[in-house]
C-alpha atoms as a PDB file:
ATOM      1  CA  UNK A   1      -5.263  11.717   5.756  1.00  0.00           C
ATOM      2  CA  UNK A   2      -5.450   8.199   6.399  1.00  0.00           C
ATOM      3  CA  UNK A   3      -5.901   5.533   3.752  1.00  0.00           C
ATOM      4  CA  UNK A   4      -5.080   4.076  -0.073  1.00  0.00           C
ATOM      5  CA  UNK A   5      -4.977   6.376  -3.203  1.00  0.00           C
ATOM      6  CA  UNK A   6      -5.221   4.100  -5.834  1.00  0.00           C
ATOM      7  CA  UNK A   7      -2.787   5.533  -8.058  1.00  0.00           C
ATOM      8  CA  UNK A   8      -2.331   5.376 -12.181  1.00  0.00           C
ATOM      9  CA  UNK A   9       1.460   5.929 -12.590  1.00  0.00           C
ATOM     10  CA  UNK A  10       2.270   7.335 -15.748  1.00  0.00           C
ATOM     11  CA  UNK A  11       5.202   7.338 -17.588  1.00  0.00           C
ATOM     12  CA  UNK A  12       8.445   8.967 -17.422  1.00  0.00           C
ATOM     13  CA  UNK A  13       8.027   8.852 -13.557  1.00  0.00           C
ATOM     14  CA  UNK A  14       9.687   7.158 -10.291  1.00  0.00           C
ATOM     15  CA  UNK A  15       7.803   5.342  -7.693  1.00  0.00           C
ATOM     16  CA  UNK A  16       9.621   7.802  -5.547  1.00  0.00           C
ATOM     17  CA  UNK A  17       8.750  10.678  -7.860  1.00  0.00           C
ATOM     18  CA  UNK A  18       4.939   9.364  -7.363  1.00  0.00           C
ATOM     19  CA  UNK A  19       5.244   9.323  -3.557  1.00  0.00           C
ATOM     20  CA  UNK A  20       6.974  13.101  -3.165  1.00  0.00           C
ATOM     21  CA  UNK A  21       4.495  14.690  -5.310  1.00  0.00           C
ATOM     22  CA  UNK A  22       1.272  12.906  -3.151  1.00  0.00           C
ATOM     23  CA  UNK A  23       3.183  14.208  -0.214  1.00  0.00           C
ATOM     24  CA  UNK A  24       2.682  17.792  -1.370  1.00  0.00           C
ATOM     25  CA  UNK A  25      -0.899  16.981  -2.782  1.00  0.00           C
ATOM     26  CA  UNK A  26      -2.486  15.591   0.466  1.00  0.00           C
ATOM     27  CA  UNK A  27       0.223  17.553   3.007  1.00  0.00           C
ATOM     28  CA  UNK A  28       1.751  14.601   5.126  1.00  0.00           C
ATOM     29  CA  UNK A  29       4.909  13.209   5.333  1.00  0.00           C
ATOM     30  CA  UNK A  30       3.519   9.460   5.706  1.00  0.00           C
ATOM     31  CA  UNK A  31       3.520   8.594   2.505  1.00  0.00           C
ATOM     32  CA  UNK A  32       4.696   4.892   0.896  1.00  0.00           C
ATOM     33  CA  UNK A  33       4.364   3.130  -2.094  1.00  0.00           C
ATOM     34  CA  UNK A  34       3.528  -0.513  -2.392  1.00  0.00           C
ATOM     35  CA  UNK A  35       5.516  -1.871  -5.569  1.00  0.00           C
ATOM     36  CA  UNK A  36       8.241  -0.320  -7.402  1.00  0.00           C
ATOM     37  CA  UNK A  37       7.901   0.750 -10.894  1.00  0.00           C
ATOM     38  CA  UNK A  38       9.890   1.113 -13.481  1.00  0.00           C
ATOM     39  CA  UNK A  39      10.026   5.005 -14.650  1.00  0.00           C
ATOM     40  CA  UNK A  40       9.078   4.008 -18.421  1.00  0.00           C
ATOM     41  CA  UNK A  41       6.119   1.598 -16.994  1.00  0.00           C
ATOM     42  CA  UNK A  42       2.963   2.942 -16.211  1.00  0.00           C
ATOM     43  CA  UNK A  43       0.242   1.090 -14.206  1.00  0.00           C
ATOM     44  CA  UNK A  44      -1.547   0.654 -11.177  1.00  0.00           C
ATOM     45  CA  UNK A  45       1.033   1.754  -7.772  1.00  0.00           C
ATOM     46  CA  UNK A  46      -1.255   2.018  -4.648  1.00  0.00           C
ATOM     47  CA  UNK A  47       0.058   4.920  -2.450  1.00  0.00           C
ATOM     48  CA  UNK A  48      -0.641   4.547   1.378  1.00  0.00           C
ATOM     49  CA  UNK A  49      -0.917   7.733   3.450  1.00  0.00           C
ATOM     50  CA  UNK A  50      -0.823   8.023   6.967  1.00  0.00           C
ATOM     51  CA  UNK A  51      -1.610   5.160   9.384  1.00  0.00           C
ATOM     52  CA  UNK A  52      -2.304   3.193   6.100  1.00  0.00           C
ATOM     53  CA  UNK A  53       1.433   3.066   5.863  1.00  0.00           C
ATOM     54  CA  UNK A  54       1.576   0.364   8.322  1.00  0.00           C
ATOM     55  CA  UNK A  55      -0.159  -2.103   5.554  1.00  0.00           C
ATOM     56  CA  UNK A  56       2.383  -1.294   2.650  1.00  0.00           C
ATOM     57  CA  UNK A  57       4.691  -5.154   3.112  1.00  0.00           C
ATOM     58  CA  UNK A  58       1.465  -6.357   3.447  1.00  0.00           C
ATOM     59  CA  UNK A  59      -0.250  -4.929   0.313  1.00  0.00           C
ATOM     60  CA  UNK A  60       3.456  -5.064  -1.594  1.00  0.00           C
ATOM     61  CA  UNK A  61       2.949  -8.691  -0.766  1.00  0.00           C
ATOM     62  CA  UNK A  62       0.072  -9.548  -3.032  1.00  0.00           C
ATOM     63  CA  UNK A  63      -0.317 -10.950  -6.806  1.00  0.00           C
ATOM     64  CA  UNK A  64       0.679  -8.471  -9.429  1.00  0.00           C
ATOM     65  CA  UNK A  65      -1.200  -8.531 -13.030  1.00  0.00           C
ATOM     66  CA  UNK A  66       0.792  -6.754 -16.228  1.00  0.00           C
ATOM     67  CA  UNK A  67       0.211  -6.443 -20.205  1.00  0.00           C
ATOM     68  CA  UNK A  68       3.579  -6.529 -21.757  1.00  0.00           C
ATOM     69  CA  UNK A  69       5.231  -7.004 -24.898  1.00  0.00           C
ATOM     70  CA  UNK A  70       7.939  -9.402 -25.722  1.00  0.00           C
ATOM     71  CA  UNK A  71      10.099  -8.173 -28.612  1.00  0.00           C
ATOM     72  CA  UNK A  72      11.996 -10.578 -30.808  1.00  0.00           C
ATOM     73  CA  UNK A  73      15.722 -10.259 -32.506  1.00  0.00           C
ATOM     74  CA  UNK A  74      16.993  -7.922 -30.475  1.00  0.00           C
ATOM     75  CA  UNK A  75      18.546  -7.725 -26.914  1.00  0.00           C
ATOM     76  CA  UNK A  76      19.297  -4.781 -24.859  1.00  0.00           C
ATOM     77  CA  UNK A  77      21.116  -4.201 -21.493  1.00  0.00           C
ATOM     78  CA  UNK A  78      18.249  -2.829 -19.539  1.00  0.00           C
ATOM     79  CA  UNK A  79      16.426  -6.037 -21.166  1.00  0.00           C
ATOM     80  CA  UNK A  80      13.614  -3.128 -22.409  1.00  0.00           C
ATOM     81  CA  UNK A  81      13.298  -0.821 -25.136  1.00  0.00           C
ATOM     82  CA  UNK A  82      15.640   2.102 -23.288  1.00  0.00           C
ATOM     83  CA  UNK A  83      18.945  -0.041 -23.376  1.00  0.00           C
ATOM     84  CA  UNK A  84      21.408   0.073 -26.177  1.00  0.00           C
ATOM     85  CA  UNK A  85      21.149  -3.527 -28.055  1.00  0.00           C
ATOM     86  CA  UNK A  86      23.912  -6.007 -27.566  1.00  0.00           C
ATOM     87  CA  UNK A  87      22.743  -8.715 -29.563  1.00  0.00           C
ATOM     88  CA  UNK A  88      20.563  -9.137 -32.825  1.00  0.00           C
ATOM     89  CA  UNK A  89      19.477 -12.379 -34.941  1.00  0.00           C
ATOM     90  CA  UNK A  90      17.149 -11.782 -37.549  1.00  0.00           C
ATOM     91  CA  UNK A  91      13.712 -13.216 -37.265  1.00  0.00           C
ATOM     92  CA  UNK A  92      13.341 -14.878 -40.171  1.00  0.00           C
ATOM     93  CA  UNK A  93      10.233 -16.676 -39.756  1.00  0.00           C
ATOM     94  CA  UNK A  94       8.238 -15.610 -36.480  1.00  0.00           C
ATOM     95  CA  UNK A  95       7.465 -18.300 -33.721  1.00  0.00           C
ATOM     96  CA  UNK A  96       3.529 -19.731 -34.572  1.00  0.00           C
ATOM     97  CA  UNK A  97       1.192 -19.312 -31.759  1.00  0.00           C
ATOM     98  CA  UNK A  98       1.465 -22.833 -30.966  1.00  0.00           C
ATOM     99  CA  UNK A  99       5.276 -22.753 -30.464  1.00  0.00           C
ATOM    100  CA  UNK A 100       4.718 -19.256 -28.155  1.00  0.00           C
ATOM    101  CA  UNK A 101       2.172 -21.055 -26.345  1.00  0.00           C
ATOM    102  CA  UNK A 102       4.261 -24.394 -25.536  1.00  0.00           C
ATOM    103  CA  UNK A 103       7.107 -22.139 -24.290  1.00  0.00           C
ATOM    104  CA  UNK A 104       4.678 -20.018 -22.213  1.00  0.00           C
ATOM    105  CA  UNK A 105       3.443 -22.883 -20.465  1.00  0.00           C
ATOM    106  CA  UNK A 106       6.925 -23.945 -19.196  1.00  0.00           C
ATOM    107  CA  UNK A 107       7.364 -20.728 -17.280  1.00  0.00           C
ATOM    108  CA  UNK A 108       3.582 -21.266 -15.536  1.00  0.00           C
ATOM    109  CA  UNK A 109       3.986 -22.285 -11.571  1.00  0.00           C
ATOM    110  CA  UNK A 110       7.597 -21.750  -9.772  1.00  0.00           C
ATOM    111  CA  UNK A 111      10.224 -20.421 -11.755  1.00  0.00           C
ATOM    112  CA  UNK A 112      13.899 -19.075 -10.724  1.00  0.00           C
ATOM    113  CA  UNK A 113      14.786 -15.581 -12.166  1.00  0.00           C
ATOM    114  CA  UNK A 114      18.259 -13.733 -12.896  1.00  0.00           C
ATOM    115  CA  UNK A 115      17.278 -10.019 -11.808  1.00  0.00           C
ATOM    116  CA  UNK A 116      18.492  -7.312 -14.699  1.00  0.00           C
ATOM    117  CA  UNK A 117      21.674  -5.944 -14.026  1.00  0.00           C
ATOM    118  CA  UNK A 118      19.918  -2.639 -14.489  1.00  0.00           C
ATOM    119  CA  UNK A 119      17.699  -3.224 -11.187  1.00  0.00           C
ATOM    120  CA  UNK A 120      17.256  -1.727  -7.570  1.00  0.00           C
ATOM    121  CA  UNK A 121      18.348  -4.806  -6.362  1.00  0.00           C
ATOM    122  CA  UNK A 122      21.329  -5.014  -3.712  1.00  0.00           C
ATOM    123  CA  UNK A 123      23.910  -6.313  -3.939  1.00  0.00           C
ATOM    124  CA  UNK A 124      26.372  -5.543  -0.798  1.00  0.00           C
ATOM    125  CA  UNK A 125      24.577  -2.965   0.219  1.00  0.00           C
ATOM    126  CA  UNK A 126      24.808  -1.524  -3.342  1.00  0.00           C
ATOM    127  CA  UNK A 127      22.351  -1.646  -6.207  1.00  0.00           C
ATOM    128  CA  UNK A 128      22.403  -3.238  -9.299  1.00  0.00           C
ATOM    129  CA  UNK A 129      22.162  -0.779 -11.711  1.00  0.00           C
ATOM    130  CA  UNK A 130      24.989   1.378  -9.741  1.00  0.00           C
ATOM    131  CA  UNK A 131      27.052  -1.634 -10.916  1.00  0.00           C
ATOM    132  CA  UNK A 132      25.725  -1.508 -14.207  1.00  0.00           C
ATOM    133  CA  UNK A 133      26.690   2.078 -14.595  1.00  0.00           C
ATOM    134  CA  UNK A 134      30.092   1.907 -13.237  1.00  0.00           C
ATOM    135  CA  UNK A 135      30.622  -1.044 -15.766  1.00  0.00           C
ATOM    136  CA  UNK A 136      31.559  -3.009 -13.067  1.00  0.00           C
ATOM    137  CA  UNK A 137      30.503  -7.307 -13.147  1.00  0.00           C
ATOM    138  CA  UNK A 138      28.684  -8.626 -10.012  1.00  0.00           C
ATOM    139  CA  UNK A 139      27.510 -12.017  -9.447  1.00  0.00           C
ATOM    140  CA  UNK A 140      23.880 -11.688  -9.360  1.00  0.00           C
ATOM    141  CA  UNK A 141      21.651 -13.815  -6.859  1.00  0.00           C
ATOM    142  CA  UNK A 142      18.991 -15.653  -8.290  1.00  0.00           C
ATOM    143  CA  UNK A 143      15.441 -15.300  -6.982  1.00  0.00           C
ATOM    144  CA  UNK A 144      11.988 -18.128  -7.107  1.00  0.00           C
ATOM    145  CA  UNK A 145       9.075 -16.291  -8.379  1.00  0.00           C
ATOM    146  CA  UNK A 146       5.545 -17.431  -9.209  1.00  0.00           C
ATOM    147  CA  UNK A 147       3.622 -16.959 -12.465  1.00  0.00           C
ATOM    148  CA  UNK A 148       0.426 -17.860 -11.514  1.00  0.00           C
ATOM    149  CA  UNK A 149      -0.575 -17.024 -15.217  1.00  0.00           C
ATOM    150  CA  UNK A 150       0.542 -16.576 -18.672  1.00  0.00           C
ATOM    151  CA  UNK A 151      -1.341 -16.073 -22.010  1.00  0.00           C
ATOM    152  CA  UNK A 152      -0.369 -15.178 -24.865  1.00  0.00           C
ATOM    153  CA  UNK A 153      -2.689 -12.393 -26.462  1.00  0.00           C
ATOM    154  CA  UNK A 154      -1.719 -11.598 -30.236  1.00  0.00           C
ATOM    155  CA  UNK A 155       1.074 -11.570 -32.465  1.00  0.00           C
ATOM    156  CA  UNK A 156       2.286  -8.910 -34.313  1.00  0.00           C
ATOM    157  CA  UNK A 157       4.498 -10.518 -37.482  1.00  0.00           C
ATOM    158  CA  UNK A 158       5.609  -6.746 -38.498  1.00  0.00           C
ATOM    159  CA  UNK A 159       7.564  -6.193 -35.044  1.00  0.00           C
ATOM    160  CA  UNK A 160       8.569  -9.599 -34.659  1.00  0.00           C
ATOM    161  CA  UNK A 161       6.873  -8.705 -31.233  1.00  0.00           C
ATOM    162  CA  UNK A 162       3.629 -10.985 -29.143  1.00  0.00           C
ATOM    163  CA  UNK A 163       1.738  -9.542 -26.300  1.00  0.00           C
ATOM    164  CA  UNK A 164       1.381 -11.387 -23.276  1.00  0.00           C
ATOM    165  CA  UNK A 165      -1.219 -11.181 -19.351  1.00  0.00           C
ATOM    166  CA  UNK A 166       1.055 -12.077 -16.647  1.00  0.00           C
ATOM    167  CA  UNK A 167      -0.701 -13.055 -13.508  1.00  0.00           C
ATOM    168  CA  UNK A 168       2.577 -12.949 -11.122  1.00  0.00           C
ATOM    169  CA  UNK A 169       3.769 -13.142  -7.383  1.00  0.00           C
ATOM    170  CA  UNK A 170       5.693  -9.668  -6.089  1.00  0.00           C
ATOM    171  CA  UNK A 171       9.911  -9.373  -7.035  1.00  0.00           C
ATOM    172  CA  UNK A 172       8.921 -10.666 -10.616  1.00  0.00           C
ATOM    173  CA  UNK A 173      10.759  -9.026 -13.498  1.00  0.00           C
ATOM    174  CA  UNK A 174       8.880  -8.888 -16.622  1.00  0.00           C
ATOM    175  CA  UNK A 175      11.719  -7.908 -18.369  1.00  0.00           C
ATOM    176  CA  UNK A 176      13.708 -11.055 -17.683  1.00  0.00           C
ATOM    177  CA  UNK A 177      10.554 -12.989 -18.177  1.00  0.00           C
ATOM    178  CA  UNK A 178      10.286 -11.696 -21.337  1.00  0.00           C
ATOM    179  CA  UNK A 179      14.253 -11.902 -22.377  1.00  0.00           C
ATOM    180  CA  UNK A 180      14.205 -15.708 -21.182  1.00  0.00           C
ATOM    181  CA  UNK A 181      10.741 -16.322 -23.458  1.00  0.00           C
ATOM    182  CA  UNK A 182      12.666 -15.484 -26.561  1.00  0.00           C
ATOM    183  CA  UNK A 183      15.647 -17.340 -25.389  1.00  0.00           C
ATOM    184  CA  UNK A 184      13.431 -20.598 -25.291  1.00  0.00           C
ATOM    185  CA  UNK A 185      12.119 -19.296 -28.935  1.00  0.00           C
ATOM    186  CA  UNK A 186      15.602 -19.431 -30.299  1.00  0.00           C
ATOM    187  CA  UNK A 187      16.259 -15.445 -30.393  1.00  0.00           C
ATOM    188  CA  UNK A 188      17.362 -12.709 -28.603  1.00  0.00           C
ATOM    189  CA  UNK A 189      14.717 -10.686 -26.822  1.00  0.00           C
ATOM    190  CA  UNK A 190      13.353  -7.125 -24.804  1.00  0.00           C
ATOM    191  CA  UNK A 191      10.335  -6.042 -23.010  1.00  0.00           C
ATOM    192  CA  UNK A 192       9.039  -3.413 -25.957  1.00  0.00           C
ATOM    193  CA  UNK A 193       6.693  -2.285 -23.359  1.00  0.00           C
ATOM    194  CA  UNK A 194       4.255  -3.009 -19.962  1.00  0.00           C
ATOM    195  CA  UNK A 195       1.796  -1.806 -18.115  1.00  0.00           C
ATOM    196  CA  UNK A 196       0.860  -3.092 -15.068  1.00  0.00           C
ATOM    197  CA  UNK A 197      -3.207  -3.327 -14.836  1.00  0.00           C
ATOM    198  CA  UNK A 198      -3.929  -4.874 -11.306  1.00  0.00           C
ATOM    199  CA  UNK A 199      -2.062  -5.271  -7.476  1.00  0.00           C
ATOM    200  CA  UNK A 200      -3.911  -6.920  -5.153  1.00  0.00           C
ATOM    201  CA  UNK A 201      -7.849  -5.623  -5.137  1.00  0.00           C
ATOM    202  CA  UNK A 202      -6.768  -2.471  -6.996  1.00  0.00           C
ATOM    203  CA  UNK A 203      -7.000  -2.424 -11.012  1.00  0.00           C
ATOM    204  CA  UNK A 204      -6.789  -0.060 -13.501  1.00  0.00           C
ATOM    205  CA  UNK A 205     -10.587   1.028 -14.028  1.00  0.00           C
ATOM    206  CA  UNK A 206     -10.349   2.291  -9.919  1.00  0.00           C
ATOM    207  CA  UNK A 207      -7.186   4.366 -10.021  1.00  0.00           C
ATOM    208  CA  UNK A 208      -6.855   8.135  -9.963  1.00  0.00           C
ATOM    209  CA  UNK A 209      -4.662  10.038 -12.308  1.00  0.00           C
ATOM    210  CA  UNK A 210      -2.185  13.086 -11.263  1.00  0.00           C
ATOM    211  CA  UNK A 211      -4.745  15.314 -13.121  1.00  0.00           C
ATOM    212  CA  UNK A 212      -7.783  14.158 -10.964  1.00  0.00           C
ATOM    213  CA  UNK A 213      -5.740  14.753  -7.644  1.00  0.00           C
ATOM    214  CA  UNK A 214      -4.896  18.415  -8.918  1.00  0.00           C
ATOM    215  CA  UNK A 215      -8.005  19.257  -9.203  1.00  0.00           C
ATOM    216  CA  UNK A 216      -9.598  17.521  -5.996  1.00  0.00           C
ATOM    217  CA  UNK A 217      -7.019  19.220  -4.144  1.00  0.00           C
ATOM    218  CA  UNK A 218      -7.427  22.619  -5.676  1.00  0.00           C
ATOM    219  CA  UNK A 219     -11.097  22.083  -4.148  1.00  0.00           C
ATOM    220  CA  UNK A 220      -9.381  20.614  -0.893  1.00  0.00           C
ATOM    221  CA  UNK A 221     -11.309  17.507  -1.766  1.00  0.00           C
ATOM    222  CA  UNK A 222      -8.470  14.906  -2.473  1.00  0.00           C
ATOM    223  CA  UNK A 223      -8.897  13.122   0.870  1.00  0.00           C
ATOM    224  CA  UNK A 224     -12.363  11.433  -0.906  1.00  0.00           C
ATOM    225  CA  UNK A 225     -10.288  10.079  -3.208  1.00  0.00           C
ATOM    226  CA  UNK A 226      -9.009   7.880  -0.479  1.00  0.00           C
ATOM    227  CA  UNK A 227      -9.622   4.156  -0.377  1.00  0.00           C
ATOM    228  CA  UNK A 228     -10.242   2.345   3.232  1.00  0.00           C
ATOM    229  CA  UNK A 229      -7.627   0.486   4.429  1.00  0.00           C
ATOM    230  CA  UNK A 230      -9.499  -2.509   4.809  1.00  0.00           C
ATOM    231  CA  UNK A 231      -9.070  -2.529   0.999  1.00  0.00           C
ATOM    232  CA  UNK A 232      -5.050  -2.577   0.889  1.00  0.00           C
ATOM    233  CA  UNK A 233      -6.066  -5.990   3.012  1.00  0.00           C
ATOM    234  CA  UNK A 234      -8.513  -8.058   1.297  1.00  0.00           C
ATOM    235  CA  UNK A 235      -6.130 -10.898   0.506  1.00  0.00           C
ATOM    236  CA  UNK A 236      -5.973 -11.893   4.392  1.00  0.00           C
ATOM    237  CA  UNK A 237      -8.236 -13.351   5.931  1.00  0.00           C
ATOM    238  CA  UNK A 238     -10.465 -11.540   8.262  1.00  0.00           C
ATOM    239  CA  UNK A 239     -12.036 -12.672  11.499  1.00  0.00           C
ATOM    240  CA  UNK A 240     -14.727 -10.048  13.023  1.00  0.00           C
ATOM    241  CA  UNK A 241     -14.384 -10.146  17.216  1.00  0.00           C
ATOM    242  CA  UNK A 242     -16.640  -8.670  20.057  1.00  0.00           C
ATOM    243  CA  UNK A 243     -15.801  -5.263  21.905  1.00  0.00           C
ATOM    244  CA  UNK A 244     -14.346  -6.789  24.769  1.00  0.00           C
ATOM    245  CA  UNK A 245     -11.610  -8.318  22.183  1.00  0.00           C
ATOM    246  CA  UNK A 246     -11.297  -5.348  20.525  1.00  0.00           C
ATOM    247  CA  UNK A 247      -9.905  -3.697  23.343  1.00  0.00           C
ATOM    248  CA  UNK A 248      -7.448  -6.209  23.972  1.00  0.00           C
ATOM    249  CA  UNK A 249      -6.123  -6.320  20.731  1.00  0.00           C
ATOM    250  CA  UNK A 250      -6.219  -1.966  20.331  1.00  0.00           C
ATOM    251  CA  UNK A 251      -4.094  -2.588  23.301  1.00  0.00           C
ATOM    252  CA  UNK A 252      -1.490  -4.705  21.779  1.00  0.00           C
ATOM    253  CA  UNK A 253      -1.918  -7.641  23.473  1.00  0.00           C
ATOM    254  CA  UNK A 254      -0.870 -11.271  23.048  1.00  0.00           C
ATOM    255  CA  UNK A 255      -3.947 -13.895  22.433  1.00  0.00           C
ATOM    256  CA  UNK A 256      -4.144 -17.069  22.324  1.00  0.00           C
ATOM    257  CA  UNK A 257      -4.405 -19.633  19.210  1.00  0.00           C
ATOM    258  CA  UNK A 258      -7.813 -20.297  19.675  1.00  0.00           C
ATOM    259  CA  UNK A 259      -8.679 -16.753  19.285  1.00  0.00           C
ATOM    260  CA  UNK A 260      -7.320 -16.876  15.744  1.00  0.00           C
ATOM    261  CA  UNK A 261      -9.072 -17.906  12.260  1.00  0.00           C
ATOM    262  CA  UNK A 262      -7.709 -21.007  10.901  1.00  0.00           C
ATOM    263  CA  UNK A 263      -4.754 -19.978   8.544  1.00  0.00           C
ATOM    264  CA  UNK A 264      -0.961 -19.734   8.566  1.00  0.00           C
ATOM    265  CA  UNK A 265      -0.637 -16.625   7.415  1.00  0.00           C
ATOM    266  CA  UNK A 266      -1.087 -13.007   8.813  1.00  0.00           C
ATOM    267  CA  UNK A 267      -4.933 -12.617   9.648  1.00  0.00           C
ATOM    268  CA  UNK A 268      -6.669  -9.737  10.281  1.00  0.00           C
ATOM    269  CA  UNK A 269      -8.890  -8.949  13.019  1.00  0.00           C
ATOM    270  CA  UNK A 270     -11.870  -6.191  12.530  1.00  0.00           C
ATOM    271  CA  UNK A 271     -15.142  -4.934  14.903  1.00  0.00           C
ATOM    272  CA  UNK A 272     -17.960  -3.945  12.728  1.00  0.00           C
ATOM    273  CA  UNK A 273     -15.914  -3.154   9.611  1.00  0.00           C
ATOM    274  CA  UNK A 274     -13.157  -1.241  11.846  1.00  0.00           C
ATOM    275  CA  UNK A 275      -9.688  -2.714  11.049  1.00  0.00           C
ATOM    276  CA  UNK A 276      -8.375  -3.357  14.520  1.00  0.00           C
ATOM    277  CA  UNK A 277      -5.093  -4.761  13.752  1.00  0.00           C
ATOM    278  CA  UNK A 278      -2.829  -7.548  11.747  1.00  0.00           C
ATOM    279  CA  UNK A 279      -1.692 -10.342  13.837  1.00  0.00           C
ATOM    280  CA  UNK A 280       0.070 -13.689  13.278  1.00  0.00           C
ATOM    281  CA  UNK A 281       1.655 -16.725  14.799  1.00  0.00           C
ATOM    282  CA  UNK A 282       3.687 -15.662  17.677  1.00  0.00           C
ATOM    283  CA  UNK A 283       7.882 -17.368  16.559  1.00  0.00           C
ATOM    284  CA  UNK A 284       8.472 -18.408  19.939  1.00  0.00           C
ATOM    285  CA  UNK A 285       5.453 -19.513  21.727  1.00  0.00           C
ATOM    286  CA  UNK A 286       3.240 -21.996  19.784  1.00  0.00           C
ATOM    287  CA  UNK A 287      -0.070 -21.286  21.503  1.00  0.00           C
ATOM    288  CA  UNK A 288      -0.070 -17.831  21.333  1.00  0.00           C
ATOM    289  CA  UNK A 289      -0.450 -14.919  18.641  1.00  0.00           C
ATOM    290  CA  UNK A 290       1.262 -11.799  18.489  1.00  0.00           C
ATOM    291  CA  UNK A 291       0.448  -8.051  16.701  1.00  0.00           C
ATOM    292  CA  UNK A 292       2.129  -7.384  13.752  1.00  0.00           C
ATOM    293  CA  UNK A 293       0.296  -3.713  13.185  1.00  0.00           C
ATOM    294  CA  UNK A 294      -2.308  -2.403  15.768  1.00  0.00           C
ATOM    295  CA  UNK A 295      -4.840   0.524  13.541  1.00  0.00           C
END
């Protein structure tokens, strides 16, 4: 069982929860996921089995595409709809589209992020919302991001509430995004829902359901619903190399520069379609290449 299950998640389920239940579906231990999600969110979470785990920082490293929903007047301390509200201002008047779209724009290219206290993120070895729980304050680092793209969708004046496509780079908290949208709008805001529709080459019309799996597996089928993991690795660049190469590099071996495509960052090298292996700039020695994963 080696290769990418293009996974929906649904709701009311962990990452983790996702992962331990393909483990019993397609009877391997290697099993990772490339993305955390948040148990109310449900959305595209590529699940790499076998070998295929070796790609997962590679595919976790690739843009991330969400619907969401920015609610206005009310803030919560989860910033979404599951936290208990600790702050309210009544919309009198909702934002037009013009003043949603002006703000919108401002958060387009590099932006720094605050990550919700209620968060997997560590802080001294200990995570956020562990912190949160314990009611205990912790200086939270701040992170750049990227929004490659933001667009506001529709308005909804009878929840006070817009819906927004977020083209974004990975670590990217739609929550806050949303929380510090309404801030710039002049109210208190929460993420009233999300869905996360694309990561990397994988979007939502490809992905396989919990309810598809069963029933491939209960015809011992599931391994054809298995993507290639040349797939998880479209977003690199690819350089196709003889068989006298490919033996060198299924052999681990150092190269030289001038073996490698033109590009500074991990490349990948394939013989006839075969994924041999990732490689990238060796730290140390200028004019050479290293492996990063050998297939």
């Amino acid at each position: 069982m080696n290769g990418i299950l293009p996974l929906w998640k649904p709701k009311g389920m962990t990452s983790f929860d996702c992962v331990a239940k393909c483990r019993r579906y397609f009877n391997t231990k290697k099993v990772g996921h490339t993305g955390t999600l948040d148990p109310e969110v449900e959305g595209v979470l590529p699940i790499c089995l076998g070998n295929a785990t070796k790609v997962v920082p590679f595919l976790t490293d690739t843009k991330k595409v969400y619907l969401g929903t920015v609610a206005l007047g009310t803030a919560t301390e989860t910033e979404d709809a599951t936290g208990s509200v600790i702050e309210e201002k009544k919309v009198v008047e909702m934002p037009t589209k013009t003043e949603i779209e002006a703000v919108l724009e401002a958060f387009k290219g590099a932006i720094t992020q605050v990550p919700p206290m209620y968060s997997a993120v560590k802080v001294n070895g200990k995570k956020l919302y562990e912190y949160a729980r314990a009611n205990e304050e912790v200086e939270r680092p701040s992170r750049e991001v990227f929004i490659y793209d933001l667009q506001l969708l529709a308005i909804d004046e009878s929840k006070n509430s817009f819906d927004l496509y977020v083209e974004c780079s990975k670590g990217t908290y739609i929550r806050t995004l949303c929380v510090d949208t309404g801030k710039e709008l002049g109210y208190p805001a929460h993420m009233l829902q999300l869905e996360r529709i694309k990561t990397g080459s994988f979007s939502k019309k490809n992905t396989v359901t919990f309810a598809m799996i069963e029933e491939a597996a209960a015809k011992n089928e599931q391994a054809q619903l298995l993507r290639p993991i040349s797939e998880g690795l479209s977003h690199l660049v690819h350089q196709d190399v003889d068989n006298a190469l490919k033996l060198r590099i299924k052999n681990g071996q150092k190269l030289a520069v001038t073996e490698a495509p033109v590009t500074n960052n991990p490349f990948v090298f394939t013989n006839n379609e075969e994924v041999l292996a990732i490689y990238g700039k060796h730290p140390e020695q200028p004019g050479q290449i290293k492996p990063l994963r050998v297939f």
